[in-house]
Protein backbone atom coordinates (compact mmCIF):
# COMPACT_ATOMS: atom_id res chain seq x y z
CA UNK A 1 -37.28 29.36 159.10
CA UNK A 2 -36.56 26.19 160.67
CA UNK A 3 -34.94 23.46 158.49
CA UNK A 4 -36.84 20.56 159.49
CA UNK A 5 -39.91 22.23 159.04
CA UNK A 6 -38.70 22.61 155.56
CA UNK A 7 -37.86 19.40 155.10
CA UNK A 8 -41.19 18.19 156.50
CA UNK A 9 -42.69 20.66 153.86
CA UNK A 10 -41.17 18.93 151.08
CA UNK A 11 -41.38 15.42 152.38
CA UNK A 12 -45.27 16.14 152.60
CA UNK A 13 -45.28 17.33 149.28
CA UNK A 14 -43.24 14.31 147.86
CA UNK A 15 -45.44 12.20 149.43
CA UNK A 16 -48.33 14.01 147.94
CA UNK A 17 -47.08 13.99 144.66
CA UNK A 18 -46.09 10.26 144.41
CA UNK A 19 -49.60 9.56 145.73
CA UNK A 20 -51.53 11.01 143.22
CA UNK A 21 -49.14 9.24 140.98
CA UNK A 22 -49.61 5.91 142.09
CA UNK A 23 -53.30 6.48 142.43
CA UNK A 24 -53.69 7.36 138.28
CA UNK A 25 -51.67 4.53 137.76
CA UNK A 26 -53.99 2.26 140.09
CA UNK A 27 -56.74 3.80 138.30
CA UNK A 28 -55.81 3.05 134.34
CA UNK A 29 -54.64 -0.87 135.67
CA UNK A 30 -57.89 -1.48 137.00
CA UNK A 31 -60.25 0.29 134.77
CA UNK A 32 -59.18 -1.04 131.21
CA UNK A 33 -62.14 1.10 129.44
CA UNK A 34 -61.07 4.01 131.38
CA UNK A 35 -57.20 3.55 130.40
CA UNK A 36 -58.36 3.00 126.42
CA UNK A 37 -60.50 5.92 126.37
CA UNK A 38 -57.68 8.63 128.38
CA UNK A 39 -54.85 6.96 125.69
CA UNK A 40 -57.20 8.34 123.17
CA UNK A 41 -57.52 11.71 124.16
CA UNK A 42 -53.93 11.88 125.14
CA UNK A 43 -53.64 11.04 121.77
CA UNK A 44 -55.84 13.64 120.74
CA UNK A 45 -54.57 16.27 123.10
CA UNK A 46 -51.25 15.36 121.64
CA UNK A 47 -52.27 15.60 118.30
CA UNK A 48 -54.20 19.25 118.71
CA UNK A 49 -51.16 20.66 120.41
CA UNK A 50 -49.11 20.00 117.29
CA UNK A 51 -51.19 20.99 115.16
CA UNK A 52 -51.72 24.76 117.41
CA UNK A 53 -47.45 24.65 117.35
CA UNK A 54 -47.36 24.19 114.20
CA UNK A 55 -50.13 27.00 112.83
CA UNK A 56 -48.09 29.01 115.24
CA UNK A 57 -44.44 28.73 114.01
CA UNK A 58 -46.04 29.20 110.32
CA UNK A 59 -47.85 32.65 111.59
CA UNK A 60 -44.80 33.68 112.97
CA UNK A 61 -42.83 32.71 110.35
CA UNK A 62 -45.05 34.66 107.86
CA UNK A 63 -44.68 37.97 109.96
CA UNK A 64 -41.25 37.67 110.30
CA UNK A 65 -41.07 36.96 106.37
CA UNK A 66 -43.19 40.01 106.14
CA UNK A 67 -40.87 42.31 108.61
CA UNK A 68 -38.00 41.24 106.69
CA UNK A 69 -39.12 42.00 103.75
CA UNK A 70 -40.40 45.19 103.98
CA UNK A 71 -36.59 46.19 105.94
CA UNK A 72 -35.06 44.66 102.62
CA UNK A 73 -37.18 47.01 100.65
CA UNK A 74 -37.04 49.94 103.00
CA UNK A 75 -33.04 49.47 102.68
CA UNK A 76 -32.80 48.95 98.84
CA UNK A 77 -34.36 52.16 98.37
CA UNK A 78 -32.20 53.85 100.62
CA UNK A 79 -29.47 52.27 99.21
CA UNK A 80 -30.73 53.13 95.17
CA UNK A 81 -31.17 56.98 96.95
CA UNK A 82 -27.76 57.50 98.11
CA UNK A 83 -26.52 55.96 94.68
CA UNK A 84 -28.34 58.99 93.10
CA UNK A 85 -27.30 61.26 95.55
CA UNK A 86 -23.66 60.41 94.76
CA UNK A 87 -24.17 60.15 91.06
CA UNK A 88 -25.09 63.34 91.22
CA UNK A 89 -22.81 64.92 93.43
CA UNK A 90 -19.98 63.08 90.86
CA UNK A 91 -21.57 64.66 87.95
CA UNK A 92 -21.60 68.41 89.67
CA UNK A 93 -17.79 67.84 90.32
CA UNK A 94 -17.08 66.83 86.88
CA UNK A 95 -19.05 69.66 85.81
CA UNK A 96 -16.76 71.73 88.35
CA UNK A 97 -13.65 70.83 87.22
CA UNK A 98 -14.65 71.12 83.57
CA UNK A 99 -15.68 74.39 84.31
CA UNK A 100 -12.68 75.52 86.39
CA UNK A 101 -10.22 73.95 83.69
CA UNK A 102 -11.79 75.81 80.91
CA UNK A 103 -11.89 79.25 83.08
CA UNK A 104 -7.85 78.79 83.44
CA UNK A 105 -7.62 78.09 80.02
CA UNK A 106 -8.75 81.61 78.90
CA UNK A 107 -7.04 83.13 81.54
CA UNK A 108 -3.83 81.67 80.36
């Protein structure tokens, strides 16, 4: 593509963008009802948007409270059933040895 047909692109489209500009601008200065009445429900725009962030961040904050809990549980029992397992597997050796002590004992 040709540069200057580019640049004519986006020289167009500045110029379309800074007239719409200037024409909402020319439109609130001269219409003083109009200009009170969009402040207001920029306002309230403003004000609803929050609001829908907010409720948003605290709904994804509960999940996420909810996910991590439910890991933290899911990994505390884990972690209480290898405790057990090893308990156990300590107690079985102790028994072992016990038992191989006493068998050398009578053999001796």
């Amino acid at each position: 593509m040709n540069t200057a047909v580019i640049c004519r692109n986006n020289t167009f489209l500045i110029g379309l963008i800074a007239g719409g500009a200037l024409g909402a601008g020319l439109a609130i200065a001269f219409a003083p009802r109009l200009a009170s009445e969009l402040r207001h429900r920029v306002t309230a725009s403003t004000t609803n948007f929050t609001h829908a962030a907010s409720r948003g961040y605290q709904d994804v904050s509960t999940r996420i409270t909810g996910v991590v809990d439910g890991v933290t549980a899911s990994g505390q029992a884990v972690r209480d059933g290898v405790a057990e397992a090893v308990g156990r597997g300590a107690r079985n050796v102790e028994r072992f040895a016990i038992a191989s002590k006493t068998t050398a004992r009578r053999r001796s």
